[in-house]
N, C-alpha and C. Protein backbone atom coordinates (compact mmCIF):
# COMPACT_ATOMS: atom_id res chain seq x y z
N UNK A 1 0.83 -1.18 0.00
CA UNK A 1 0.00 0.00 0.00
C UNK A 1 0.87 1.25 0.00
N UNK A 2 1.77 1.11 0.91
CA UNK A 2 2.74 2.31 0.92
C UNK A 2 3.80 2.83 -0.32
N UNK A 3 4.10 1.82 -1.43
CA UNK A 3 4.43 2.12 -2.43
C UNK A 3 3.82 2.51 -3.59
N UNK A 4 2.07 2.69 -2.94
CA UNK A 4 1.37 3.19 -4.41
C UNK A 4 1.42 4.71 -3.69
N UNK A 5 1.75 5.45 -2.37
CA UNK A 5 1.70 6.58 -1.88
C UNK A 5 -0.16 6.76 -1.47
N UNK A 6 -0.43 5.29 -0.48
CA UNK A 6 -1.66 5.58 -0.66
C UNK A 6 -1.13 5.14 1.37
N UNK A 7 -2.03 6.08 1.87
CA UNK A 7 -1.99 5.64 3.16
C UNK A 7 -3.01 4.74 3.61
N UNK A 8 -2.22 3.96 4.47
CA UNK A 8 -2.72 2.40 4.62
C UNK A 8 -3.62 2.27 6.29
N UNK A 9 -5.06 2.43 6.25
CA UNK A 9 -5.87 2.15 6.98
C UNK A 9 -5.86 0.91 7.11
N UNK A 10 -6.85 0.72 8.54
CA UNK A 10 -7.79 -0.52 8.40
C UNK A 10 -8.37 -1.07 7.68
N UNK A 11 -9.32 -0.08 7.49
CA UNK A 11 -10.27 -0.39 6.56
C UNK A 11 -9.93 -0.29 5.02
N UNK A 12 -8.77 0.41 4.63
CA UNK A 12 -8.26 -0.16 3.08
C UNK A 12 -7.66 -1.65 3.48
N UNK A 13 -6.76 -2.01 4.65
CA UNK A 13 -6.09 -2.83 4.31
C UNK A 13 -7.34 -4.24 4.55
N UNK A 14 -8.25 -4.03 4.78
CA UNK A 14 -9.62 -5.37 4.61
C UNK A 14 -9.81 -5.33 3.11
N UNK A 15 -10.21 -3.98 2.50
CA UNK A 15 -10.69 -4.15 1.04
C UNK A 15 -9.89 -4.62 0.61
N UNK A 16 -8.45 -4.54 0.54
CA UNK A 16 -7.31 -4.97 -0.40
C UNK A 16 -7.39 -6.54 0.00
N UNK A 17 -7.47 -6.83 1.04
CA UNK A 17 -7.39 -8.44 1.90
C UNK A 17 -8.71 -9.22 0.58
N UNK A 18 -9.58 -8.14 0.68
CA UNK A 18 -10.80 -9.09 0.38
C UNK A 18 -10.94 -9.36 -1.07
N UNK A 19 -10.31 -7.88 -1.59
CA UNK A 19 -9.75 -8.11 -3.42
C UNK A 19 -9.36 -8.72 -3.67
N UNK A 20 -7.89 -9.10 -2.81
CA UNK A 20 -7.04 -10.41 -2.91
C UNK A 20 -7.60 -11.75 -3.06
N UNK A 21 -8.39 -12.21 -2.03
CA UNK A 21 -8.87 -13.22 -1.59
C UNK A 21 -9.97 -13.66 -2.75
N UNK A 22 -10.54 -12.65 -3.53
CA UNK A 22 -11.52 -12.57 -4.69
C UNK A 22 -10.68 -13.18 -5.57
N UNK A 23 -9.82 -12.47 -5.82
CA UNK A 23 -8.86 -12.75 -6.90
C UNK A 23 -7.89 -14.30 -7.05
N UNK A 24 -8.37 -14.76 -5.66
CA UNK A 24 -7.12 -15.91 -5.65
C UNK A 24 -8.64 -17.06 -5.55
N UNK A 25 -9.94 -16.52 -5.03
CA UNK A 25 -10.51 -17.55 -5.48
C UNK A 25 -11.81 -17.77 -6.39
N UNK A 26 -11.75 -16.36 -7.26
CA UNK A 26 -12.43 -16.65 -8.35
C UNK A 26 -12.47 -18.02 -9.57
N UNK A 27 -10.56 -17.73 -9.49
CA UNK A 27 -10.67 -19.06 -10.50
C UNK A 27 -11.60 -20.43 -10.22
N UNK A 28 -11.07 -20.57 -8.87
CA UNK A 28 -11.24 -21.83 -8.71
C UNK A 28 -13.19 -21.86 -8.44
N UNK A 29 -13.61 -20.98 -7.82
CA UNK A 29 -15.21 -20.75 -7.77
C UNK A 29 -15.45 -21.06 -9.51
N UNK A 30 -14.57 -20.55 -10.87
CA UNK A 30 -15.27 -20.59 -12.23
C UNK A 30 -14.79 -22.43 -12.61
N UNK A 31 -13.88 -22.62 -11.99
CA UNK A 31 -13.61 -24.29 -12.50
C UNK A 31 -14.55 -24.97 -12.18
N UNK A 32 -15.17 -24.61 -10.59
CA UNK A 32 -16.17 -25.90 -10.33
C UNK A 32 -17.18 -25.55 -10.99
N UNK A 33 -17.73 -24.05 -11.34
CA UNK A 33 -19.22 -24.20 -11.65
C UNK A 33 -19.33 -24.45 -13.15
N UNK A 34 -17.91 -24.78 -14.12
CA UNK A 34 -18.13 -25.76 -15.16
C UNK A 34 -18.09 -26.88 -15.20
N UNK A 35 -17.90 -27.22 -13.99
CA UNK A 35 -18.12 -29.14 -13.63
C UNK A 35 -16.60 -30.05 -14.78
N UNK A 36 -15.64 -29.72 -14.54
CA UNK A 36 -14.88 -30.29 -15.56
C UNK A 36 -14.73 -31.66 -15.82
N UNK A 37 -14.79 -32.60 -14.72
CA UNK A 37 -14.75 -34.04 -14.87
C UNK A 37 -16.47 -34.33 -15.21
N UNK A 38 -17.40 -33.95 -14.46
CA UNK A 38 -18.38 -34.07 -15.41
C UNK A 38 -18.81 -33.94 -16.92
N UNK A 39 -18.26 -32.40 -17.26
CA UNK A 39 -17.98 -32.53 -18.33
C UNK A 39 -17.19 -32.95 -19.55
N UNK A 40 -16.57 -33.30 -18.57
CA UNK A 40 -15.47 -34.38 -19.73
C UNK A 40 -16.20 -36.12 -19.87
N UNK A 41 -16.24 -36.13 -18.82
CA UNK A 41 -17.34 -37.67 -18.75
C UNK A 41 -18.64 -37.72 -19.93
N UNK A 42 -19.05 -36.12 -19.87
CA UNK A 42 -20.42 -35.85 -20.77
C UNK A 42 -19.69 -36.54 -22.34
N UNK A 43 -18.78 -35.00 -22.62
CA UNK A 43 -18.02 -35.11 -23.58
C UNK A 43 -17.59 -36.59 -24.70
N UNK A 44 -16.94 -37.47 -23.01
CA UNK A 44 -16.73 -39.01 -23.61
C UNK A 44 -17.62 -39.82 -24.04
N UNK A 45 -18.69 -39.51 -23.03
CA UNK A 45 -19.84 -40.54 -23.56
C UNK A 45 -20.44 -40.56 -25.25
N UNK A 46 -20.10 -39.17 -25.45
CA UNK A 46 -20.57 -38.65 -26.69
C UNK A 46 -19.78 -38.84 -27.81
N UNK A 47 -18.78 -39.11 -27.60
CA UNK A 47 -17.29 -39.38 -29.07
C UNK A 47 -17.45 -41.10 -28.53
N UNK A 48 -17.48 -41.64 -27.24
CA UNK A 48 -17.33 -43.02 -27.20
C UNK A 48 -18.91 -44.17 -28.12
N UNK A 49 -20.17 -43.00 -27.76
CA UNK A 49 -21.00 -43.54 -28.40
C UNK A 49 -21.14 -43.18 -29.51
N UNK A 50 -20.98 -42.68 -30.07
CA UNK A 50 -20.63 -42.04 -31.63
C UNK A 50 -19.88 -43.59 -31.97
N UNK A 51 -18.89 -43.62 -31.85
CA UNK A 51 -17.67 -45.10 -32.35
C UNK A 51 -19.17 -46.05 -32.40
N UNK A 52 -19.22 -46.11 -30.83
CA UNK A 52 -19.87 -47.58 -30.57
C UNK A 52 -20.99 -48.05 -31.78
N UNK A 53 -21.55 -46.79 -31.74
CA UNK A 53 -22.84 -47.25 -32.61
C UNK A 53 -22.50 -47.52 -34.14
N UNK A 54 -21.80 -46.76 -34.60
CA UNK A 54 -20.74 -46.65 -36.04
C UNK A 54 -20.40 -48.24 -36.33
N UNK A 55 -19.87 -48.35 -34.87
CA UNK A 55 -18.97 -49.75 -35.08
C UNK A 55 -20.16 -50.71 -34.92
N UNK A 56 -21.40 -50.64 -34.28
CA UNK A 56 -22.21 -51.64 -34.71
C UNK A 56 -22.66 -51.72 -35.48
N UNK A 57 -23.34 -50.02 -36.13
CA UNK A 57 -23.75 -50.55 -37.88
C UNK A 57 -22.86 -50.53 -38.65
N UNK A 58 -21.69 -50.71 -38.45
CA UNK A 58 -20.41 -51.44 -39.94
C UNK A 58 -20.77 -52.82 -39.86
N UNK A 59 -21.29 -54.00 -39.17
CA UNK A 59 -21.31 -54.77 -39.58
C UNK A 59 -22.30 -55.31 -40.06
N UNK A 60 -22.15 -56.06 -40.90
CA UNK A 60 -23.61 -56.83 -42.01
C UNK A 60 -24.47 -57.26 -41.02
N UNK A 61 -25.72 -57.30 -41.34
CA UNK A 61 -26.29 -58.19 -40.87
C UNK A 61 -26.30 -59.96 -40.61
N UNK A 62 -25.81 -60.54 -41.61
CA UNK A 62 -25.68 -61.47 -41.41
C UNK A 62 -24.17 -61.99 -40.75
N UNK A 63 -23.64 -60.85 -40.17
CA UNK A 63 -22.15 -61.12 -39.09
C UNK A 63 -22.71 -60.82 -37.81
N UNK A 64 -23.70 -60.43 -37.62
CA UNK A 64 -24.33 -60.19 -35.81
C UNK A 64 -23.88 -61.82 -34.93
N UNK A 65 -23.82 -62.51 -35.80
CA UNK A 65 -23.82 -63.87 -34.95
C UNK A 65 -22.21 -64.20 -34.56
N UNK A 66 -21.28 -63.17 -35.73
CA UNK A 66 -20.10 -63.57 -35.35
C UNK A 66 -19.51 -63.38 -33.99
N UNK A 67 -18.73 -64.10 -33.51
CA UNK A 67 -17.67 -64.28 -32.68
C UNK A 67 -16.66 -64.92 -33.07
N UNK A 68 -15.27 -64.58 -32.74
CA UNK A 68 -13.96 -65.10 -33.03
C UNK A 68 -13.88 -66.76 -32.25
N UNK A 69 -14.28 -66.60 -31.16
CA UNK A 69 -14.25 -68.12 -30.53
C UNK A 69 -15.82 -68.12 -29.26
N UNK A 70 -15.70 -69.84 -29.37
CA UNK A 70 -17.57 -69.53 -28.84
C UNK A 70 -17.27 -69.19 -27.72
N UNK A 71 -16.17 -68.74 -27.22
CA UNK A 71 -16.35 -68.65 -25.50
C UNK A 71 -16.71 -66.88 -25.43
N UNK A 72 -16.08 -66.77 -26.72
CA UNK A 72 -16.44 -64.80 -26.84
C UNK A 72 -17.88 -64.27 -26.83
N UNK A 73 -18.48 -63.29 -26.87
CA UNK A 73 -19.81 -62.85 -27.55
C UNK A 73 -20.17 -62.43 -28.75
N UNK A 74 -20.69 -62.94 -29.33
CA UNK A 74 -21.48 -62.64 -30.52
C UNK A 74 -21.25 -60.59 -30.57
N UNK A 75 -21.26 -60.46 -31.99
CA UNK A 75 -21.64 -58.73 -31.85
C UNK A 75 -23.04 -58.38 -31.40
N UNK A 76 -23.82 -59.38 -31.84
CA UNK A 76 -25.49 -59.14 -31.39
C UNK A 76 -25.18 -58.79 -29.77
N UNK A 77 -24.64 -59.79 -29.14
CA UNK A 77 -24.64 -59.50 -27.54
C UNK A 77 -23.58 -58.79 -26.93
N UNK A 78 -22.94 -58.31 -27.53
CA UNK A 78 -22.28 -57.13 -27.33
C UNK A 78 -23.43 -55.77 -27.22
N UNK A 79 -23.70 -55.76 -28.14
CA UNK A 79 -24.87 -54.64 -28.19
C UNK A 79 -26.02 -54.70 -27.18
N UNK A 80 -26.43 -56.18 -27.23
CA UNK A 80 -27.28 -56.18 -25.82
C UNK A 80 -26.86 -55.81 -25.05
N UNK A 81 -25.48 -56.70 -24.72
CA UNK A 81 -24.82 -55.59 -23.19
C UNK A 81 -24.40 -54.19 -23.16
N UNK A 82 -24.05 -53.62 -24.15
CA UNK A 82 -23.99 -52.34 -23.68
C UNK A 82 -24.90 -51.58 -23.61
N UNK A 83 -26.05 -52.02 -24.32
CA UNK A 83 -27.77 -51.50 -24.31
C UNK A 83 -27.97 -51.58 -22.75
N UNK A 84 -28.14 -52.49 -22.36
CA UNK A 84 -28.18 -52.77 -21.07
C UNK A 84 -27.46 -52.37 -19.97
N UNK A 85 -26.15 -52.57 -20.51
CA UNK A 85 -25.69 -51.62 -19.33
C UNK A 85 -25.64 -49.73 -19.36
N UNK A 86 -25.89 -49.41 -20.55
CA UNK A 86 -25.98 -48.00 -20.74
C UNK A 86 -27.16 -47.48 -19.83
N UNK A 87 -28.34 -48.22 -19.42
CA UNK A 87 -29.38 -48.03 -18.60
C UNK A 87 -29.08 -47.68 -18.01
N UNK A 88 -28.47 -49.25 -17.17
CA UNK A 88 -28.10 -49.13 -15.51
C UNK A 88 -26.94 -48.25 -15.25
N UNK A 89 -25.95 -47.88 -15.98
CA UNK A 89 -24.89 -47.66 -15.29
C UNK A 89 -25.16 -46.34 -16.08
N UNK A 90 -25.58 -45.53 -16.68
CA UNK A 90 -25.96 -43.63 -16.90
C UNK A 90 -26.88 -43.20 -15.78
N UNK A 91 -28.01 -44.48 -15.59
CA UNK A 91 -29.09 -44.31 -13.98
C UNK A 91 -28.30 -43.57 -13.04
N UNK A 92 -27.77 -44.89 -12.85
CA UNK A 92 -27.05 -44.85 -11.54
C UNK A 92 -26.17 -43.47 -11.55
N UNK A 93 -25.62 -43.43 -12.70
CA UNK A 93 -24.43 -41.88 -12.09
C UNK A 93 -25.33 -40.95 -12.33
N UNK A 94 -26.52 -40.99 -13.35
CA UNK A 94 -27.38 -39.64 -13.13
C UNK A 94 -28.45 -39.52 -11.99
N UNK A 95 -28.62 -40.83 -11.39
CA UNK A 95 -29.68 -40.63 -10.32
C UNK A 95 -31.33 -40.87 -10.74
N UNK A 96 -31.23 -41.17 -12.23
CA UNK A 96 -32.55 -41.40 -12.88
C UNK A 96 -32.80 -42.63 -13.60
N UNK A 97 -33.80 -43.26 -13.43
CA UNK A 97 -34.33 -44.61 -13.52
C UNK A 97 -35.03 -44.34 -15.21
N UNK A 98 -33.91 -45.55 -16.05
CA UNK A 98 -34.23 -45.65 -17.33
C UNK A 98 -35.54 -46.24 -16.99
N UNK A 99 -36.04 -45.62 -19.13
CA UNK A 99 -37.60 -46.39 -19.52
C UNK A 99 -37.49 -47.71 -19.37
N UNK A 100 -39.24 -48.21 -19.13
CA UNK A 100 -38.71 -50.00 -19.36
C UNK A 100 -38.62 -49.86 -20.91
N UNK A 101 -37.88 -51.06 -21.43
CA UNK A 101 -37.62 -51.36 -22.60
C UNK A 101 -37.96 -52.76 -23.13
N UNK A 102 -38.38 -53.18 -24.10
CA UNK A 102 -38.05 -54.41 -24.62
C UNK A 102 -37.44 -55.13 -24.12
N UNK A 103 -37.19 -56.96 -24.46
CA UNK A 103 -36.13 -57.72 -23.66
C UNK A 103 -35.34 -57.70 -24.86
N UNK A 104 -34.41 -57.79 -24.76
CA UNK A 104 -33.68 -57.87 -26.29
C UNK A 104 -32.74 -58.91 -26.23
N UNK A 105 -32.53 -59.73 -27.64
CA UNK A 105 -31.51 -60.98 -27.54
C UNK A 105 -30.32 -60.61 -28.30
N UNK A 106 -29.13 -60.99 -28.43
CA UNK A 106 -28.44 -61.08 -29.15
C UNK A 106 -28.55 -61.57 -30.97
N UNK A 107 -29.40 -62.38 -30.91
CA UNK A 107 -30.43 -62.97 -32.41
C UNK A 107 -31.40 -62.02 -32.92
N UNK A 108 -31.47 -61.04 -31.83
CA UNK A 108 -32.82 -60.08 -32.66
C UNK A 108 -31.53 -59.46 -34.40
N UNK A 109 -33.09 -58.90 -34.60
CA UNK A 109 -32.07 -58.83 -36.37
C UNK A 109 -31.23 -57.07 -35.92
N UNK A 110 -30.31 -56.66 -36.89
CA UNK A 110 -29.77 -55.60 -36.73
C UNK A 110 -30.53 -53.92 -36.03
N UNK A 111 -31.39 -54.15 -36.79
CA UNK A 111 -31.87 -52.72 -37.05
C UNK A 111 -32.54 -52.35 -35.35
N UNK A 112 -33.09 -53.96 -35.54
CA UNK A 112 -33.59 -53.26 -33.85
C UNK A 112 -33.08 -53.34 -32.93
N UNK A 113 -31.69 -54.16 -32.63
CA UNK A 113 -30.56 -53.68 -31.84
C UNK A 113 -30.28 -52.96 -32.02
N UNK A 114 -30.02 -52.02 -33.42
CA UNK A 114 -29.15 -50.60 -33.11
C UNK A 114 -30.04 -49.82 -32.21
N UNK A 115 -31.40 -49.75 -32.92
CA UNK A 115 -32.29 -48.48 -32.37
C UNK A 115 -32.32 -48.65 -30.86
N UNK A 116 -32.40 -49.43 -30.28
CA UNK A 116 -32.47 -49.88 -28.90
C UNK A 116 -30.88 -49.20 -28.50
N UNK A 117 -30.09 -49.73 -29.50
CA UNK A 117 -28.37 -48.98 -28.90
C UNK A 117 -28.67 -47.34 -28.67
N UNK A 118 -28.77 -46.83 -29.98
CA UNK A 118 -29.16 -45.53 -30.03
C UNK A 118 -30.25 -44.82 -28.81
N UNK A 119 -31.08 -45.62 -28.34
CA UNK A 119 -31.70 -44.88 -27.26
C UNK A 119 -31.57 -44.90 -26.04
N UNK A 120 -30.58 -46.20 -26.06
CA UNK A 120 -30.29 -46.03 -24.65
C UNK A 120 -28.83 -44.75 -24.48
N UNK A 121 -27.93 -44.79 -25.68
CA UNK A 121 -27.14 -43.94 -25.47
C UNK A 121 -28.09 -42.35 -25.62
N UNK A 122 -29.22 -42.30 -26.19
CA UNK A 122 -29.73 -40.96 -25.79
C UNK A 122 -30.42 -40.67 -24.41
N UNK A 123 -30.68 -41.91 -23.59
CA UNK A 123 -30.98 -42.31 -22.13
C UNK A 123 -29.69 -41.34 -21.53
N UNK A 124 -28.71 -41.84 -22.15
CA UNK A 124 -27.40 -41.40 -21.22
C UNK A 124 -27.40 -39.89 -21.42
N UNK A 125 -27.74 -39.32 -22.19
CA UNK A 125 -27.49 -38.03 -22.10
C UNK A 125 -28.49 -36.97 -21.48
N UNK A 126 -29.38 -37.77 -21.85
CA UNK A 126 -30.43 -37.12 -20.67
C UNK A 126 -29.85 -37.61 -19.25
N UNK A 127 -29.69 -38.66 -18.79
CA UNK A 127 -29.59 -38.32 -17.22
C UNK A 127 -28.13 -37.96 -17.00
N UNK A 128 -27.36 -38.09 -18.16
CA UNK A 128 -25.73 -37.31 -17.46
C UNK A 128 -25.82 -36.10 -17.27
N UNK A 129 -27.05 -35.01 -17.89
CA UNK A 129 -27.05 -33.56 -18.79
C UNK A 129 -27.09 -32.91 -17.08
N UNK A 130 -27.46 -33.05 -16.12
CA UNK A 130 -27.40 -31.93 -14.72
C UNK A 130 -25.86 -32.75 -14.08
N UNK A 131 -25.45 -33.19 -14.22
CA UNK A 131 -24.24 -34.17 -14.08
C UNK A 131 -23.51 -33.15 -13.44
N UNK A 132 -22.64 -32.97 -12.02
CA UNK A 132 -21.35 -31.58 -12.43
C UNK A 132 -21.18 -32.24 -10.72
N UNK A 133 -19.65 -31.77 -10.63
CA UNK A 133 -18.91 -32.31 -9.81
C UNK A 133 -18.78 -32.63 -8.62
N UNK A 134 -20.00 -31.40 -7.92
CA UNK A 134 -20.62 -31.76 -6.88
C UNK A 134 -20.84 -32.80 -6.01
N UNK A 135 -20.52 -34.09 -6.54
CA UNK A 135 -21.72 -34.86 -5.89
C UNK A 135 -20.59 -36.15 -6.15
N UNK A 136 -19.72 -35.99 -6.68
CA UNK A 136 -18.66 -37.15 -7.30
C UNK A 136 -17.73 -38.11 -6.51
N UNK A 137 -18.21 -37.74 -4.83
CA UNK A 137 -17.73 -38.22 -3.98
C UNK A 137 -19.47 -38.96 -3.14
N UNK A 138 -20.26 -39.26 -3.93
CA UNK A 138 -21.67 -39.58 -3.25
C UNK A 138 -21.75 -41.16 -3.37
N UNK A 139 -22.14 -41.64 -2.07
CA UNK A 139 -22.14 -43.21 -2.48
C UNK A 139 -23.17 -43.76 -3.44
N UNK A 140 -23.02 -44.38 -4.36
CA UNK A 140 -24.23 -45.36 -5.04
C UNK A 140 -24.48 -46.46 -5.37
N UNK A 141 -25.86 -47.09 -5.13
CA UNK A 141 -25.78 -48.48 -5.08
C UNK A 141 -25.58 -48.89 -6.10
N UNK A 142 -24.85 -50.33 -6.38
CA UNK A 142 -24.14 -50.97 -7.42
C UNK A 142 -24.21 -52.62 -7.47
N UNK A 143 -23.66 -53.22 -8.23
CA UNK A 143 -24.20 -54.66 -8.22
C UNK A 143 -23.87 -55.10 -7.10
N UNK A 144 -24.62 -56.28 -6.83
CA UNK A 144 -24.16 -57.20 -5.49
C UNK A 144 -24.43 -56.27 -4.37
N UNK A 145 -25.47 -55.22 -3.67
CA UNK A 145 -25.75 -54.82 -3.12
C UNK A 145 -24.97 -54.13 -2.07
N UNK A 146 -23.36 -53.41 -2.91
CA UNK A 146 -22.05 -52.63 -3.03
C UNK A 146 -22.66 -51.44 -3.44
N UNK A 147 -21.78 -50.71 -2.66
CA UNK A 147 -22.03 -49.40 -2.85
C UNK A 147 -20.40 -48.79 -3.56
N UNK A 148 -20.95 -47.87 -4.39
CA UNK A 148 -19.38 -47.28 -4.96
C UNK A 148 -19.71 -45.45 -5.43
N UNK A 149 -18.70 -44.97 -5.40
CA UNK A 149 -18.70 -43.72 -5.63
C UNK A 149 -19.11 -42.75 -6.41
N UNK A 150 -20.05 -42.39 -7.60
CA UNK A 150 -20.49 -41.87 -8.71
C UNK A 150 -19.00 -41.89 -9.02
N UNK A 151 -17.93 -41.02 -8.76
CA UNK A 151 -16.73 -40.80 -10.02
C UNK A 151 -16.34 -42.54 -10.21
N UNK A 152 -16.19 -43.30 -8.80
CA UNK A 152 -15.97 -44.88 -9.58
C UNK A 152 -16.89 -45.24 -10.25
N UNK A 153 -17.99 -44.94 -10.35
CA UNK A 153 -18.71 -45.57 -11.51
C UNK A 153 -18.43 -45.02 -12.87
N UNK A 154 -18.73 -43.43 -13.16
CA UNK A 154 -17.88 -43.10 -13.73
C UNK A 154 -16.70 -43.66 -14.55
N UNK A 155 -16.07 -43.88 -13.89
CA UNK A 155 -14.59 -44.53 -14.41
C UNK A 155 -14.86 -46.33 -15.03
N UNK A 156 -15.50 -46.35 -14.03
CA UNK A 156 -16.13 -47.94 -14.24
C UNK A 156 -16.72 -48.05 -15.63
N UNK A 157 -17.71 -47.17 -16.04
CA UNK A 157 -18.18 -47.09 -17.29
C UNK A 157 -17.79 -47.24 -18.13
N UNK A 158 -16.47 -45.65 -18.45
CA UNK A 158 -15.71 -45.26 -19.27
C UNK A 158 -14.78 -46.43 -19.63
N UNK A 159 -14.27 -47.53 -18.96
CA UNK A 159 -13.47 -48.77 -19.04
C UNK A 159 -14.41 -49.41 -19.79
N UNK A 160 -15.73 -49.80 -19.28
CA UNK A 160 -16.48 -50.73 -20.15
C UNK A 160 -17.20 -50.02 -21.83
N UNK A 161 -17.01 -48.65 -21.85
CA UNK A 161 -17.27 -48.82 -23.23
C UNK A 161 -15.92 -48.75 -23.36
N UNK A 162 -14.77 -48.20 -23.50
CA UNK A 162 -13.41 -48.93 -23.90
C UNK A 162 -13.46 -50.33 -24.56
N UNK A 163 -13.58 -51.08 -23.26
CA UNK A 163 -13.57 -52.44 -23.73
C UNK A 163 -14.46 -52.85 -24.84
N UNK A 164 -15.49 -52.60 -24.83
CA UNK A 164 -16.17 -53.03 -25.62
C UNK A 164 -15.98 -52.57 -26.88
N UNK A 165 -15.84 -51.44 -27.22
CA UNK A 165 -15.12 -50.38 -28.40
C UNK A 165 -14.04 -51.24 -29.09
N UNK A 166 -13.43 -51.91 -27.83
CA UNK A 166 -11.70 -52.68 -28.98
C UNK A 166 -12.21 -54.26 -28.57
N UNK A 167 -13.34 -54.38 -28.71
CA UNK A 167 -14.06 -55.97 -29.06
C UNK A 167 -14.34 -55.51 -30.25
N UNK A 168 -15.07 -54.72 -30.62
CA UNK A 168 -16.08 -54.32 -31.73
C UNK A 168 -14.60 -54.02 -33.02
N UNK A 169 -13.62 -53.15 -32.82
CA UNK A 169 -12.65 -53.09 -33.16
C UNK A 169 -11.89 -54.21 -33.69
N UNK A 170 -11.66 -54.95 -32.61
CA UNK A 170 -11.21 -56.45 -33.20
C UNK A 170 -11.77 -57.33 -34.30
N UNK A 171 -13.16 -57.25 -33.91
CA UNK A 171 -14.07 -58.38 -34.70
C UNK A 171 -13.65 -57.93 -36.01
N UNK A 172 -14.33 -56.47 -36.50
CA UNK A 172 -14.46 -55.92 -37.38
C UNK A 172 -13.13 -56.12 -38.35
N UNK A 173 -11.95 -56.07 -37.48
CA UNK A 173 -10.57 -55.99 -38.32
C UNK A 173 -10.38 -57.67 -38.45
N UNK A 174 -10.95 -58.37 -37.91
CA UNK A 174 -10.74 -59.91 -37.83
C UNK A 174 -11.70 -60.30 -39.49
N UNK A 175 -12.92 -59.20 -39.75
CA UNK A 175 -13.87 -59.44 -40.94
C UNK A 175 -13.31 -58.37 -42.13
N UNK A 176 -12.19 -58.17 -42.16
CA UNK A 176 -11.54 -57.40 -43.07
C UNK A 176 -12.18 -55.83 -43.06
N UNK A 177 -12.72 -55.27 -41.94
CA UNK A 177 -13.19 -54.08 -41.36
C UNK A 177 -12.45 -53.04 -41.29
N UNK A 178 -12.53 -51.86 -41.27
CA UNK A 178 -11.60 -51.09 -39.99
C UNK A 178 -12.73 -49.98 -39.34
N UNK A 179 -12.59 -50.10 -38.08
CA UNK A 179 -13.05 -49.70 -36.59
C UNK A 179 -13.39 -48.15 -37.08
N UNK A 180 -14.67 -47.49 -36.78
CA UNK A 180 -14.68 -46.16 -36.96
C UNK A 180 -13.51 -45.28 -36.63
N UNK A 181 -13.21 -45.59 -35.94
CA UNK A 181 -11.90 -44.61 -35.12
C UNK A 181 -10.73 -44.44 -36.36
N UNK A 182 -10.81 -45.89 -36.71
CA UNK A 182 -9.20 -46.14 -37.51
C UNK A 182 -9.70 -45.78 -39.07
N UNK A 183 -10.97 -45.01 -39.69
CA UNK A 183 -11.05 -44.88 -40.75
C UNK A 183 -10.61 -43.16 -40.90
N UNK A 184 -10.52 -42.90 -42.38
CA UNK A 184 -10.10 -41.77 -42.57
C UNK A 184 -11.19 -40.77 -42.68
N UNK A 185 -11.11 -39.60 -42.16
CA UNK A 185 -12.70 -38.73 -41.92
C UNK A 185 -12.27 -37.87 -43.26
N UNK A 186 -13.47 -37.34 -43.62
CA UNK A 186 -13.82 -36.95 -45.73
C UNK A 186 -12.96 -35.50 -45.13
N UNK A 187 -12.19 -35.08 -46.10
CA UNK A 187 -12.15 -33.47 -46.44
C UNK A 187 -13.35 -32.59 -45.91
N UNK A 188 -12.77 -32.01 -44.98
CA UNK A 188 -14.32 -30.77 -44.99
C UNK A 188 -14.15 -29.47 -46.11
């Protein structure tokens, strides 16, 4: 204060305290109220289901039955499971209880596994969409009547479409394919 030639009260030296204190925690007040791991979670779900679905309609219809070995899953039940688990596990981290749906098999024909894919990944975006960081330490119930953390589920997710992404990946390159990811995107 004394080097701007300003004489230094009490009561300036609170305002300056409290400018300061503004200033050192504005940032961090603007990081949380964009929710960044939420929104990056949003973000993923959205480039990861983009692939996923891509990579289920690249394959023919009459390859839904493939699997590399019978102990693997079929692509049909690949899609069931991630249909299925896109429910439960977007619910659970959004706090909102998917539509009932159809039972769906791995044998159903293409078209209506995708659409079923496609809505449950639009399930996910509706209950991820109030999603923000708040809450990322909140317990939630989980299989086997375990409780785990929204960000571990979270993370839990993000692994299982992974995985499933470089199943779908595999097959596809095993049927002389290549994986949405690994194709070349057009000139804009």
């Amino acid at each position: 204060m004394r080097a701007c030639n300003v004489k230094a009260t009490p009561k300036r030296e609170r305002i300056v305290r409290v400018i300061a204190l503004a200033l050192v925690c504005l940032p961090a007040v603007a990081i949380a109220q964009n929710a960044p791991v939420a929104e990056a979670f949003r973000d993923n779900a959205k480039k990861v289901g983009d692939n996923l679905m891509a990579a289920a309609a690249e394959f023919p219809a009459d390859k839904y039955s493939y699997k590399p070995t019978p102990a693997q899953m079929s692509v049909g039940d690949i899609v069931v499971h991630l249909a299925q688990g896109n429910d439960y596990l977007c619910g659970t981290i959004g706090g909102t209880k998917a539509p009932q749906r159809a039972k769906l098999s791995g044998t159903d024909n293409k078209d209506q596994l995708i659409a079923a894919l496609k809505e449950t990944f639009a399930f996910c975006d509706q209950a991820l969409a109030s999603l923000d960081d708040s809450k990322l330490s909140e317990q939630l119930p989980f299989f086997g009547g375990k409780t785990k953390s929204r960000a571990s589920v979270m993370t839990l997710t993000t692994g299982d479409w992974a995985d499933h992404y470089s199943q779908f990946a595999i097959y596809l390159r095993l049927n002389g394919m290549l994986p949405p990811s690994a194709q070349k995107k057009p000139a804009a």
